[in-house]
Protein backbone atom coordinates (compact mmCIF):
# COMPACT_ATOMS: atom_id res chain seq x y z
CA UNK A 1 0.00 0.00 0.00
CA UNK A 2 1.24 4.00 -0.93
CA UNK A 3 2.86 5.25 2.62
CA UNK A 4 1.41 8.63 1.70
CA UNK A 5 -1.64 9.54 0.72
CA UNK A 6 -2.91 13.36 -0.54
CA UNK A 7 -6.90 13.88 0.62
CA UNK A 8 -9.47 13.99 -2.67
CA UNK A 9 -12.34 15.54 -0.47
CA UNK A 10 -12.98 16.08 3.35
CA UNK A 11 -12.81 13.28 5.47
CA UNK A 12 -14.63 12.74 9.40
CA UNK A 13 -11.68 10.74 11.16
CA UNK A 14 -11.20 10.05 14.65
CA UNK A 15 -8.32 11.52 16.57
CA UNK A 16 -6.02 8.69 18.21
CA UNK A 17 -6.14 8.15 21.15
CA UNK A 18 -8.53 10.86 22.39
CA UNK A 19 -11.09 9.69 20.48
CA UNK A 20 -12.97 12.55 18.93
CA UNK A 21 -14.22 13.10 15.80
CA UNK A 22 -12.15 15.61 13.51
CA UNK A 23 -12.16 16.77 9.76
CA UNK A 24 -9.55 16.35 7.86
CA UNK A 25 -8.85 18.65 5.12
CA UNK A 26 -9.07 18.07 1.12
CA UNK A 27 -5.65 18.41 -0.55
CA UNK A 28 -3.84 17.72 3.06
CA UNK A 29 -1.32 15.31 3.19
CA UNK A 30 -1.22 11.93 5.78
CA UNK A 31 1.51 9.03 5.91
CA UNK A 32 -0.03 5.53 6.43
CA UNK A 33 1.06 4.25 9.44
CA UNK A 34 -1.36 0.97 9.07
CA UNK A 35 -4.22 -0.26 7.24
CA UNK A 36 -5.97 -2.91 8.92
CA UNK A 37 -9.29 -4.68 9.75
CA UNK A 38 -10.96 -2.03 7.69
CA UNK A 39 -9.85 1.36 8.53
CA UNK A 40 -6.37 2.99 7.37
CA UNK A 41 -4.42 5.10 10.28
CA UNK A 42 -3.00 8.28 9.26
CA UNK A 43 -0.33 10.18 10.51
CA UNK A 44 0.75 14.19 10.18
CA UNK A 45 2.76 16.50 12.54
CA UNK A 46 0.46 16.85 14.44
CA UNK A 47 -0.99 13.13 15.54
CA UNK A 48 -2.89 10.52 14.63
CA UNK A 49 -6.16 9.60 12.79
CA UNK A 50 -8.45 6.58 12.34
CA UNK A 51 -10.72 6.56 8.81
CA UNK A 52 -13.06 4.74 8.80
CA UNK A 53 -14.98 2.37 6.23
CA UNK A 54 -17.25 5.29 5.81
CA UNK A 55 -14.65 7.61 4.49
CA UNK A 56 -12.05 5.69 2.91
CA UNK A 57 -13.09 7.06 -0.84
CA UNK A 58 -11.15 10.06 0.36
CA UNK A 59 -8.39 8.29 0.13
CA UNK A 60 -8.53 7.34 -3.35
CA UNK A 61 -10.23 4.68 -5.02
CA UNK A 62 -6.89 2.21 -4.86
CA UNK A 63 -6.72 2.90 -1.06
CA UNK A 64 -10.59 2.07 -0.59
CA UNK A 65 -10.10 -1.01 -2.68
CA UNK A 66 -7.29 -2.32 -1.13
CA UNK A 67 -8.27 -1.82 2.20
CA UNK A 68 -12.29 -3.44 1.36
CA UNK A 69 -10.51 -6.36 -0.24
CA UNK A 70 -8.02 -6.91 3.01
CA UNK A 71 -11.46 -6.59 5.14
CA UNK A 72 -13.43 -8.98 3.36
CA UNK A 73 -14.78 -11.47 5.51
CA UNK A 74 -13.26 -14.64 3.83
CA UNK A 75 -16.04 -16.55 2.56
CA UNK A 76 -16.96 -19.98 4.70
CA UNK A 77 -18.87 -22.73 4.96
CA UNK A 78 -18.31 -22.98 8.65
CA UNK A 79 -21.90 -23.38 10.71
CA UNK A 80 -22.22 -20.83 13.60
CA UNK A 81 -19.69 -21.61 16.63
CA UNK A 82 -17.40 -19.80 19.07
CA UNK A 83 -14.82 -20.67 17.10
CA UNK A 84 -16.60 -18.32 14.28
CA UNK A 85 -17.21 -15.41 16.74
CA UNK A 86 -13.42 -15.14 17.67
CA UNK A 87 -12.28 -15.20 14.45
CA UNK A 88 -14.51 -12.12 13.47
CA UNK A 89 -13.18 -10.60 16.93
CA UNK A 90 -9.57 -11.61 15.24
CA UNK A 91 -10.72 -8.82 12.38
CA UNK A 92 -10.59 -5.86 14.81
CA UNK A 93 -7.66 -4.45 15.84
CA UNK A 94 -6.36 -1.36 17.84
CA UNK A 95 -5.34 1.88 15.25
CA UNK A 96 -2.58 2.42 16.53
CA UNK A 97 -1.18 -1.12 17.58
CA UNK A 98 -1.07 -4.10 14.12
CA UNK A 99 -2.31 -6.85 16.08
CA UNK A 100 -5.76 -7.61 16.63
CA UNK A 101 -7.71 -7.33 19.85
CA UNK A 102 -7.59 -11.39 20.63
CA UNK A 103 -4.07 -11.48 20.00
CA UNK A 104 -3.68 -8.38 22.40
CA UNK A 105 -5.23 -10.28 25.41
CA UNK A 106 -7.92 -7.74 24.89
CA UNK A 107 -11.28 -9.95 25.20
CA UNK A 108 -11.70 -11.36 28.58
CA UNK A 109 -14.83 -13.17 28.17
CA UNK A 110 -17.09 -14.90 25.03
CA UNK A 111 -20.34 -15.92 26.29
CA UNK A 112 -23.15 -17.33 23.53
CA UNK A 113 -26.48 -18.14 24.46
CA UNK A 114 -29.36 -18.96 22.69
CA UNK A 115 -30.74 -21.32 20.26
CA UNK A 116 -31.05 -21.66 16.07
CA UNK A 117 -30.91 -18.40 14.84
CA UNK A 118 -31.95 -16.50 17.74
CA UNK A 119 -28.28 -16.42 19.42
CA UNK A 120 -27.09 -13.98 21.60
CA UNK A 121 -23.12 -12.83 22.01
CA UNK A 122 -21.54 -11.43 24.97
CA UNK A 123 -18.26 -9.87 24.61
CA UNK A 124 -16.02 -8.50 27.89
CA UNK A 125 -12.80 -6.46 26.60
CA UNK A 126 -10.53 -4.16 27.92
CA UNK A 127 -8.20 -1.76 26.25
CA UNK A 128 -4.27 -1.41 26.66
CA UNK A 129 -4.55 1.90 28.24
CA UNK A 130 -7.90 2.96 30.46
CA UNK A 131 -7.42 6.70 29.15
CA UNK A 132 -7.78 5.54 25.47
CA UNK A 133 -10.81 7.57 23.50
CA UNK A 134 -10.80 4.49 21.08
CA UNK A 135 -12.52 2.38 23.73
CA UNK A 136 -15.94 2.95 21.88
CA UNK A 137 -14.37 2.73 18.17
CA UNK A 138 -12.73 -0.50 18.91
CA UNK A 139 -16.01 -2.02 20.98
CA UNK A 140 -17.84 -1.16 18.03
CA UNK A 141 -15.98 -2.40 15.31
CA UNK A 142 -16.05 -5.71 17.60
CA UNK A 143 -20.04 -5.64 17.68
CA UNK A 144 -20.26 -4.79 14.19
CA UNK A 145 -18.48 -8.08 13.20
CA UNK A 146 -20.60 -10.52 15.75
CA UNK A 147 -23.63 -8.78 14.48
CA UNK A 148 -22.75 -9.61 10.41
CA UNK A 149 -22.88 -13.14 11.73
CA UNK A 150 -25.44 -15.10 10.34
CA UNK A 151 -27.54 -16.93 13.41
CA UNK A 152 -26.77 -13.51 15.46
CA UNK A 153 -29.71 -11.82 17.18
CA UNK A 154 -28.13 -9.32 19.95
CA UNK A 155 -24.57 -8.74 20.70
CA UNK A 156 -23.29 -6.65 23.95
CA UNK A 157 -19.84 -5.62 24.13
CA UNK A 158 -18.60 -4.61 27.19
CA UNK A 159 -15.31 -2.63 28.64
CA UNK A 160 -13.80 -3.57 31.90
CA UNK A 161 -10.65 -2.60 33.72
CA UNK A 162 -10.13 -6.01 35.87
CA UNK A 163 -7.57 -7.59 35.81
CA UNK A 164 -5.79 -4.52 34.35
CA UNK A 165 -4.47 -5.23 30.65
CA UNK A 166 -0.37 -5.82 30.79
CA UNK A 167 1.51 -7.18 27.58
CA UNK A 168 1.65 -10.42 29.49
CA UNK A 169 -1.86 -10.97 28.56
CA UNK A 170 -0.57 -10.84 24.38
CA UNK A 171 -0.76 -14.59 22.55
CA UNK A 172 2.59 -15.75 21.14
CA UNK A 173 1.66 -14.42 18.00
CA UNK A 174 0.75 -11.04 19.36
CA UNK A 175 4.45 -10.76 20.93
CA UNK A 176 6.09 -11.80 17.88
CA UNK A 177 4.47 -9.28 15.52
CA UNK A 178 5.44 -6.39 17.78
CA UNK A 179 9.25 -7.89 18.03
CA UNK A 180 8.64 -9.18 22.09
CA UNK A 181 9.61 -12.72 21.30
């Protein structure tokens, strides 16, 4: 993918890490710090910025189709499990970290309930830092996928703070993507 990208038209993007909503400006210019799960990260002098699927044609049309084709959900004949549910958690992943939320040690706690295609998903996570304003982009980027799960009625994702998140909590592949193994 380009490492720099030049804005066709306004874009809505969220600031990293506080968490607010910002406009960024036609014609400005962003680096690409990561694309993945769906939304591209952009970087400037002055921080960082998470665009969403919403807004990725103001990236360009070769941006927006790389990034939808890395996001498509890979097509499967797999019935409904837990198995299915954590692998559309494994789609989400922190902006400003390139490892997903399970491989973080983010999600605590899967719980499924329900019958045929009436089930309900319940989803305890935490985030790596409890000041982070991309608590509520992350939870729902996590609900989103559950919900696009066929046999899915009602999803709840929850943040907690205990135990308290420490890299200790990262899978083995987690630790070797950031370089800790």
């Amino acid at each position: 993918m380009k490492k720099e990208v030049t804005l066709l038209k306004n874009c809505t993007a969220t600031i990293i890490p506080a968490g607010d909503e910002v406009v960024l400006a036609e014609g400005q210019t962003y680096s690409i710090a990561q694309s993945l799960g769906g939304s591209v990260t952009l970087r400037d002098a002055n921080g960082m910025y998470r665009v969403g699927e919403g807004e990725l044609s103001a990236l360009g049309e070769e941006i927006k189709k790389e990034v939808e084709r890395d996001r498509e959900v890979k097509s499967t004949e797999k019935s409904f499990s837990e198995e299915v549910v954590w692998e559309a958690l494994s789609g989400c992943y922190d902006p400003e970290i390139p490892v997903n939320i399970v491989d973080l040690g983010l999600v605590y706690d899967l719980k499924i309930s329900g019958q045929d295609n009436l089930k309900k998903v319940e989803v305890k996570m935490t985030l790596t830092a409890q000041g982070c304003g991309m608590g509520p982009v992350i939870a729902d980027d996590a609900k989103t996928r559950i919900q696009a799960l066929s046999q899915v009625s009602e999803v709840s994702v929850d943040i907690v703070w205990d135990p308290p998140w420490n890299p200790r909590m990262m899978s083995a592949e987690g630790k070797r993507v950031l370089g800790l193994e």
